[in-house]
C-alpha atoms as a PDB file:
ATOM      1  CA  UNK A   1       0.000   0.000   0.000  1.00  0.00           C
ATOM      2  CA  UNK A   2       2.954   2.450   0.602  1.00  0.00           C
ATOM      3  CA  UNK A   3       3.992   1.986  -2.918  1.00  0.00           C
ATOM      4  CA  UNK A   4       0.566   3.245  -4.684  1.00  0.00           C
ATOM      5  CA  UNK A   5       0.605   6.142  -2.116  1.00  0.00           C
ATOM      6  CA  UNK A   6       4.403   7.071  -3.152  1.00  0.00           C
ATOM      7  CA  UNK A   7       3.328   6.780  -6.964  1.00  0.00           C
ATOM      8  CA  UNK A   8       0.274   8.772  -6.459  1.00  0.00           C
ATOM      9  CA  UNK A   9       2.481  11.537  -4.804  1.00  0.00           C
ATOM     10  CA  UNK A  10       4.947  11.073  -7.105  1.00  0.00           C
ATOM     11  CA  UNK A  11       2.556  11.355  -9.816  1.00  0.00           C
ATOM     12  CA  UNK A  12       0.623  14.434  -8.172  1.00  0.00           C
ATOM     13  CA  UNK A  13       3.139  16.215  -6.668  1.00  0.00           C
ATOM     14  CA  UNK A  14       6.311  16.001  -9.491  1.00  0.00           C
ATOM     15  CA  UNK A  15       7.014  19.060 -11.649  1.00  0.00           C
ATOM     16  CA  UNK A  16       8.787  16.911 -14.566  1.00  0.00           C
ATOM     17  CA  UNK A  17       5.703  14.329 -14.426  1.00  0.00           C
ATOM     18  CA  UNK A  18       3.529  17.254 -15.121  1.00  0.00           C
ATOM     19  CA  UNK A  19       5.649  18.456 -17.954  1.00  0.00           C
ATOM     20  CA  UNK A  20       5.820  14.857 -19.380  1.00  0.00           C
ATOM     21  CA  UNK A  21       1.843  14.773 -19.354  1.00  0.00           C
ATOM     22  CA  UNK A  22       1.925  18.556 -20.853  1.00  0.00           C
ATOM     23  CA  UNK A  23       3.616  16.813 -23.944  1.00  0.00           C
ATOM     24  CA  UNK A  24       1.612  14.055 -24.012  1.00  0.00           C
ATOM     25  CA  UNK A  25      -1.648  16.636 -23.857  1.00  0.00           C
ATOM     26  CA  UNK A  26      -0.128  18.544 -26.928  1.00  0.00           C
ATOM     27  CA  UNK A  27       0.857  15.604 -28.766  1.00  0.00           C
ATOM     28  CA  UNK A  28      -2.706  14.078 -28.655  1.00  0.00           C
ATOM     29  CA  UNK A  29      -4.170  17.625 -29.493  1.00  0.00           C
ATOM     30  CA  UNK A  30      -2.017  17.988 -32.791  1.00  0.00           C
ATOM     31  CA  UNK A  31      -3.025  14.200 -33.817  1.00  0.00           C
ATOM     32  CA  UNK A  32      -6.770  15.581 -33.270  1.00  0.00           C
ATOM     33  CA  UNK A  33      -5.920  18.723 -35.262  1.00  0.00           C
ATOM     34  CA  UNK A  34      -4.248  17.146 -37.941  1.00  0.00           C
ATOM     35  CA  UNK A  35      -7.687  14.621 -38.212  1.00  0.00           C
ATOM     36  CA  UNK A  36     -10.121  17.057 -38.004  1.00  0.00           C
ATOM     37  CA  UNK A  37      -7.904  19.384 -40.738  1.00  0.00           C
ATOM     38  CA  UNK A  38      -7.446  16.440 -43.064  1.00  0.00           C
ATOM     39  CA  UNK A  39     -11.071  15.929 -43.254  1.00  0.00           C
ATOM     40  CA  UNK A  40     -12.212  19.347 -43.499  1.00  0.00           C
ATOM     41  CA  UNK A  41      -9.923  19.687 -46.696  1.00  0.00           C
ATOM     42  CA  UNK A  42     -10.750  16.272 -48.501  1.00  0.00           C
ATOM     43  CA  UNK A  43     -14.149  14.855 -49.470  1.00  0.00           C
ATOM     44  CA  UNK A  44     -15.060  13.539 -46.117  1.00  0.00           C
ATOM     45  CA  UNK A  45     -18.440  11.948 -46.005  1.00  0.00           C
ATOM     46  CA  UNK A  46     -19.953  10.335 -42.816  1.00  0.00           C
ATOM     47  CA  UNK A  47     -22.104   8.230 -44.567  1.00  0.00           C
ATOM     48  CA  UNK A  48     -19.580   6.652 -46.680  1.00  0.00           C
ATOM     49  CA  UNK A  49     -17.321   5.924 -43.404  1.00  0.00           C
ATOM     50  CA  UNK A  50     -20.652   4.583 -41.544  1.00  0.00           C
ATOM     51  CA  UNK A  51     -21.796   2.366 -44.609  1.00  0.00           C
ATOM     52  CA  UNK A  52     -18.176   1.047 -44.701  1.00  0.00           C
ATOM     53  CA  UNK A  53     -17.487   0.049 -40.955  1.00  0.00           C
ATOM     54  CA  UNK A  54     -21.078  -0.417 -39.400  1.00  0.00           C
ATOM     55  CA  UNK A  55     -23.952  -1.269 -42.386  1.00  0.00           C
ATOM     56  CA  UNK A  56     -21.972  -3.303 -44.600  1.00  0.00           C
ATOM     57  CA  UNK A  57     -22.329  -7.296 -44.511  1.00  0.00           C
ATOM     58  CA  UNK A  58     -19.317  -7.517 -43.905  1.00  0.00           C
ATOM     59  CA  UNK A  59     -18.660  -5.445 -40.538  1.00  0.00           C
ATOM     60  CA  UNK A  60     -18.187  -6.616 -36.988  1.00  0.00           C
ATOM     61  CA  UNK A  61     -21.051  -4.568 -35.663  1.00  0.00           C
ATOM     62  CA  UNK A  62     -23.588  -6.552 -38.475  1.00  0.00           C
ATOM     63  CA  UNK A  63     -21.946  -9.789 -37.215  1.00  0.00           C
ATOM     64  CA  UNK A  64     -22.838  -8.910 -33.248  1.00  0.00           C
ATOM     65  CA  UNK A  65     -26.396  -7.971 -34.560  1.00  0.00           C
ATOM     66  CA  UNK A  66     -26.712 -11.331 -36.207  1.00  0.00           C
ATOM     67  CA  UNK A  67     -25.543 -12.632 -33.330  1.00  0.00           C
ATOM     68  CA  UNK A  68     -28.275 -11.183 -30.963  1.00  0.00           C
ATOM     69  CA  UNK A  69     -25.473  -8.785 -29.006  1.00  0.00           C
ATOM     70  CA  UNK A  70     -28.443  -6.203 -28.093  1.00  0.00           C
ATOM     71  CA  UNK A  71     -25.600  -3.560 -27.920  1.00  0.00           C
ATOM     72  CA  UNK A  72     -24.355  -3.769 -31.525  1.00  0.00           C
ATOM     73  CA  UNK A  73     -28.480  -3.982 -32.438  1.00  0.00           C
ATOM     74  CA  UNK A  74     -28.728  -0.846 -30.294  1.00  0.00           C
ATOM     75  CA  UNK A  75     -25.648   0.802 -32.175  1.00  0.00           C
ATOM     76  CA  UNK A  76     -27.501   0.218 -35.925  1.00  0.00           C
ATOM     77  CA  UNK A  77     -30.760   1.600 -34.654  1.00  0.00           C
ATOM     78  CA  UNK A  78     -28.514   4.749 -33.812  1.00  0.00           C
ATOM     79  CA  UNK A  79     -26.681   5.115 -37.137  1.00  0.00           C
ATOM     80  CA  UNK A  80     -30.137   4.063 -39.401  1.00  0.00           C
ATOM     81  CA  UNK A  81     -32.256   6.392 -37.550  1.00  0.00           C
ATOM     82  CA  UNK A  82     -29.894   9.001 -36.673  1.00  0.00           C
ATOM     83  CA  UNK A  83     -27.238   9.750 -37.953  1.00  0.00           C
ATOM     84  CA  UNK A  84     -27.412   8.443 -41.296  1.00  0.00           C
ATOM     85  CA  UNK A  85     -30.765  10.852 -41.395  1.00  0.00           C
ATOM     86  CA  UNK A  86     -28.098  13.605 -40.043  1.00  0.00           C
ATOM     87  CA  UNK A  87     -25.592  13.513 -42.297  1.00  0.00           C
ATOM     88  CA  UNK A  88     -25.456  16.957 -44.066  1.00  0.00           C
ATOM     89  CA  UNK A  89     -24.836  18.163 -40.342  1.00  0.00           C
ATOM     90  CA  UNK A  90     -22.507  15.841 -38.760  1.00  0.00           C
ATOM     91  CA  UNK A  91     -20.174  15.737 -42.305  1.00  0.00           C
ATOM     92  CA  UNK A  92     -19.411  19.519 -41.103  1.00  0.00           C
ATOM     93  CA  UNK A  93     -19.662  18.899 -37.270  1.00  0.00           C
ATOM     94  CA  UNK A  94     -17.160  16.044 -36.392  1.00  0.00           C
ATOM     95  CA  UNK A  95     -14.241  17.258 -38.747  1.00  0.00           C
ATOM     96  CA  UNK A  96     -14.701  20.785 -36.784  1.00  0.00           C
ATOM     97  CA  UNK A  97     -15.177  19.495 -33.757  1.00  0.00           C
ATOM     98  CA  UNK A  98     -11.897  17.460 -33.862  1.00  0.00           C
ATOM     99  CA  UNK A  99     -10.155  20.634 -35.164  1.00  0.00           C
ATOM    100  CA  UNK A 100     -12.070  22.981 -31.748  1.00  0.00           C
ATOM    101  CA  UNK A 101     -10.782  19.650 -30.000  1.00  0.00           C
ATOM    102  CA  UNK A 102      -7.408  20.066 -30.989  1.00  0.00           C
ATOM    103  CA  UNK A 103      -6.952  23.485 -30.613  1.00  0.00           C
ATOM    104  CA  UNK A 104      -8.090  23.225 -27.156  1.00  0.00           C
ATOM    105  CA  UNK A 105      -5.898  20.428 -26.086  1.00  0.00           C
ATOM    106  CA  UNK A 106      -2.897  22.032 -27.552  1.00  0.00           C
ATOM    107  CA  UNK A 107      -3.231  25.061 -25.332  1.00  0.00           C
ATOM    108  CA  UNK A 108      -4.476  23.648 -22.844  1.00  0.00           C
ATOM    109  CA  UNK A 109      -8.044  25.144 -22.026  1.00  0.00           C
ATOM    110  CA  UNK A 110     -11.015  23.262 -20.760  1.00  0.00           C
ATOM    111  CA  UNK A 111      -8.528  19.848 -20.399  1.00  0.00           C
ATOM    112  CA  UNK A 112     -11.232  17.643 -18.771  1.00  0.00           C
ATOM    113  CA  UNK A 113     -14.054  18.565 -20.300  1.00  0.00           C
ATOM    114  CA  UNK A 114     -12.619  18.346 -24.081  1.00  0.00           C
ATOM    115  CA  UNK A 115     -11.030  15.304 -22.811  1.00  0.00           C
ATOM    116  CA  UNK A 116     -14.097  13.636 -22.187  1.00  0.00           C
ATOM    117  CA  UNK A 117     -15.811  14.713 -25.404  1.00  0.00           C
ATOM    118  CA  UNK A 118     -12.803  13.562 -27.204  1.00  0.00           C
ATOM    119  CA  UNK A 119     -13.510  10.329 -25.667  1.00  0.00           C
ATOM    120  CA  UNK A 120     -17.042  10.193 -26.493  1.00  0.00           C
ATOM    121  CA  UNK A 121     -16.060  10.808 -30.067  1.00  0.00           C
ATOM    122  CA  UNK A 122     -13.174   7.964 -29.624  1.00  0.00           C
ATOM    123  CA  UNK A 123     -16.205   5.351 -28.450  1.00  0.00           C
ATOM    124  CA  UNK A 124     -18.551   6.333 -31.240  1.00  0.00           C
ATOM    125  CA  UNK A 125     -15.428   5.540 -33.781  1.00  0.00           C
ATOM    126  CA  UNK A 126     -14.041   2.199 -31.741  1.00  0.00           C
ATOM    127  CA  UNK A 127     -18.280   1.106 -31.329  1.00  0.00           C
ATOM    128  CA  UNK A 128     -18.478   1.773 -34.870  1.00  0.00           C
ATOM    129  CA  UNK A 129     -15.345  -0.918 -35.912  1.00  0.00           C
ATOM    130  CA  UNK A 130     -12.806   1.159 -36.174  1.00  0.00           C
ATOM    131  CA  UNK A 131      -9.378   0.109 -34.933  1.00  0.00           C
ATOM    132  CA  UNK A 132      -7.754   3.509 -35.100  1.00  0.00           C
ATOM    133  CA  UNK A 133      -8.011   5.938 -32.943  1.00  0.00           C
ATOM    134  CA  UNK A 134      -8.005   2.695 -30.265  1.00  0.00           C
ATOM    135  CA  UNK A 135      -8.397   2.238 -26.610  1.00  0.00           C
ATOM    136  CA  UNK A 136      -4.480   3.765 -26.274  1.00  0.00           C
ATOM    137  CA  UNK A 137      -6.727   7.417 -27.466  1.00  0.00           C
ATOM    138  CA  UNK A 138      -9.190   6.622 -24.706  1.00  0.00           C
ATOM    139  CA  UNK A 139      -6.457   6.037 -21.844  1.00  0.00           C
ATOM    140  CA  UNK A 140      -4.495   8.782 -22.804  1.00  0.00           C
ATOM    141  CA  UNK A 141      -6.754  11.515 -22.448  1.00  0.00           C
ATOM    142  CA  UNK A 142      -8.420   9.961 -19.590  1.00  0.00           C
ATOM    143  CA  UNK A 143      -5.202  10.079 -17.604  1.00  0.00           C
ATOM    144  CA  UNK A 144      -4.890  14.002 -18.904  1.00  0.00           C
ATOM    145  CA  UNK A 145      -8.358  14.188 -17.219  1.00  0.00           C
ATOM    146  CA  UNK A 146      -7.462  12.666 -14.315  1.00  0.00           C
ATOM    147  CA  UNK A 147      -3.706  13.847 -13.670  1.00  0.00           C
ATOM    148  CA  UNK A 148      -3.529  16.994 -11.350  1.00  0.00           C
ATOM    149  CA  UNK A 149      -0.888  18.481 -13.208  1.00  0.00           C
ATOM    150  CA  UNK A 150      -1.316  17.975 -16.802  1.00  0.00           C
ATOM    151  CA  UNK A 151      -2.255  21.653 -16.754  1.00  0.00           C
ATOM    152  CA  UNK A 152       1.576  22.339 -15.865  1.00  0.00           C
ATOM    153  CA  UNK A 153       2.319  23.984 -19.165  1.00  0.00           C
ATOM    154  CA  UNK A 154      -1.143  25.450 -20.317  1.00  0.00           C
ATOM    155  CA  UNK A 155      -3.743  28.546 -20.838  1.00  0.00           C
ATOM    156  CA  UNK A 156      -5.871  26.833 -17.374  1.00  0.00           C
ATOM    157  CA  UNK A 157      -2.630  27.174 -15.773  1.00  0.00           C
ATOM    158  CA  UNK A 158      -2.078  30.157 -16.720  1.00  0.00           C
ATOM    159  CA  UNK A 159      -5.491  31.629 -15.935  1.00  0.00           C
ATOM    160  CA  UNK A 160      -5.571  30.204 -12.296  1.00  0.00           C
ATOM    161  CA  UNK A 161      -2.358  31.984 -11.291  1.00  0.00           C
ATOM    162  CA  UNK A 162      -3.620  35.519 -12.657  1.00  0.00           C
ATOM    163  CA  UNK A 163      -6.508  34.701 -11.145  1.00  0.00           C
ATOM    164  CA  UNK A 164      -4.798  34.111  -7.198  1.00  0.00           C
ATOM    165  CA  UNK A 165      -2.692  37.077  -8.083  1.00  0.00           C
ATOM    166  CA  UNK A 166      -5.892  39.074  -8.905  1.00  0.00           C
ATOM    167  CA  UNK A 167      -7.089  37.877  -5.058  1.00  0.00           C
ATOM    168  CA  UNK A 168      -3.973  38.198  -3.446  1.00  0.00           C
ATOM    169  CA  UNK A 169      -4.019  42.024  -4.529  1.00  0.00           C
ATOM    170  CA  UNK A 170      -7.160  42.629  -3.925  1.00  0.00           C
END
């Protein structure tokens, strides 16, 4: 038990850990970036990508239907019904919300929240049958969630400390 309490501190309280997880948080935001930019400029269609990896005969989500997975049969009632009927929209939406996503994790504002929207998106893509983005996406920006000082090197960061300063002087 001493040992998890001496990593946890370790992992809390160390200025180079929090610098390590800074890179890691700005590293993940480019790779979202750099998505969200390359579909933006090419001919990015969500029901192409949805008719590929979940409707075809062929995909793993079809096979867990057949099956009688109730999950996967949930899943296809989500893309037939919605958003296959909301394409238009989300063909504009997820490429600029990866790019908003990006942005934000590169500078650092709002970590936990876009984390956990980045996740959401990562569990719509790995539900769907992709392999890439992949569970390492999901545990990476949970731990920048999670970690107290992933912020070490960021606009939060930054905006807490003006804000003491603000109080101090007041």
């Amino acid at each position: 038990m001493a040992h998890i309490d001496t990593l946890n501190q370790n992992l809390t309280n160390n200025r180079t850990i929090g610098y390590v997880f800074s890179l890691i948080r700005v590293y993940y935001g480019y790779l979202w970036f750099i998505a969200g930019y390359n579909k933006l400029t090419s001919d990015f269609s969500i029901v192409g990508f949805f008719n590929y990896f979940v409707l075809s005969e062929h995909s793993i989500v079809q096979f867990q239907a057949a099956k009688g997975e109730w999950g996967a049969s949930i899943w296809l009632w989500f893309v037939e019904s919605l958003f296959i009927p909301l394409a238009p929209m989300l063909n504009i939406l997820i490429p600029v919300l990866e790019v908003f996503i990006g942005i934000l994790l590169i500078i650092g504002y709002y970590r936990v929240l876009i984390c956990y929207v980045a996740c959401f998106l990562n569990f719509t893509f790995i539900m769907s049958g992709v392999v890439w983005p992949g569970i390492h996406f999901v545990f990476f920006q949970l731990l920048i969630a999670y970690s107290k000082n992933a912020h070490e090197i960021s606009l939060d960061n930054y905006l807490i400390w003006r804000r003491e300063q603000t109080l101090i002087h007041q």
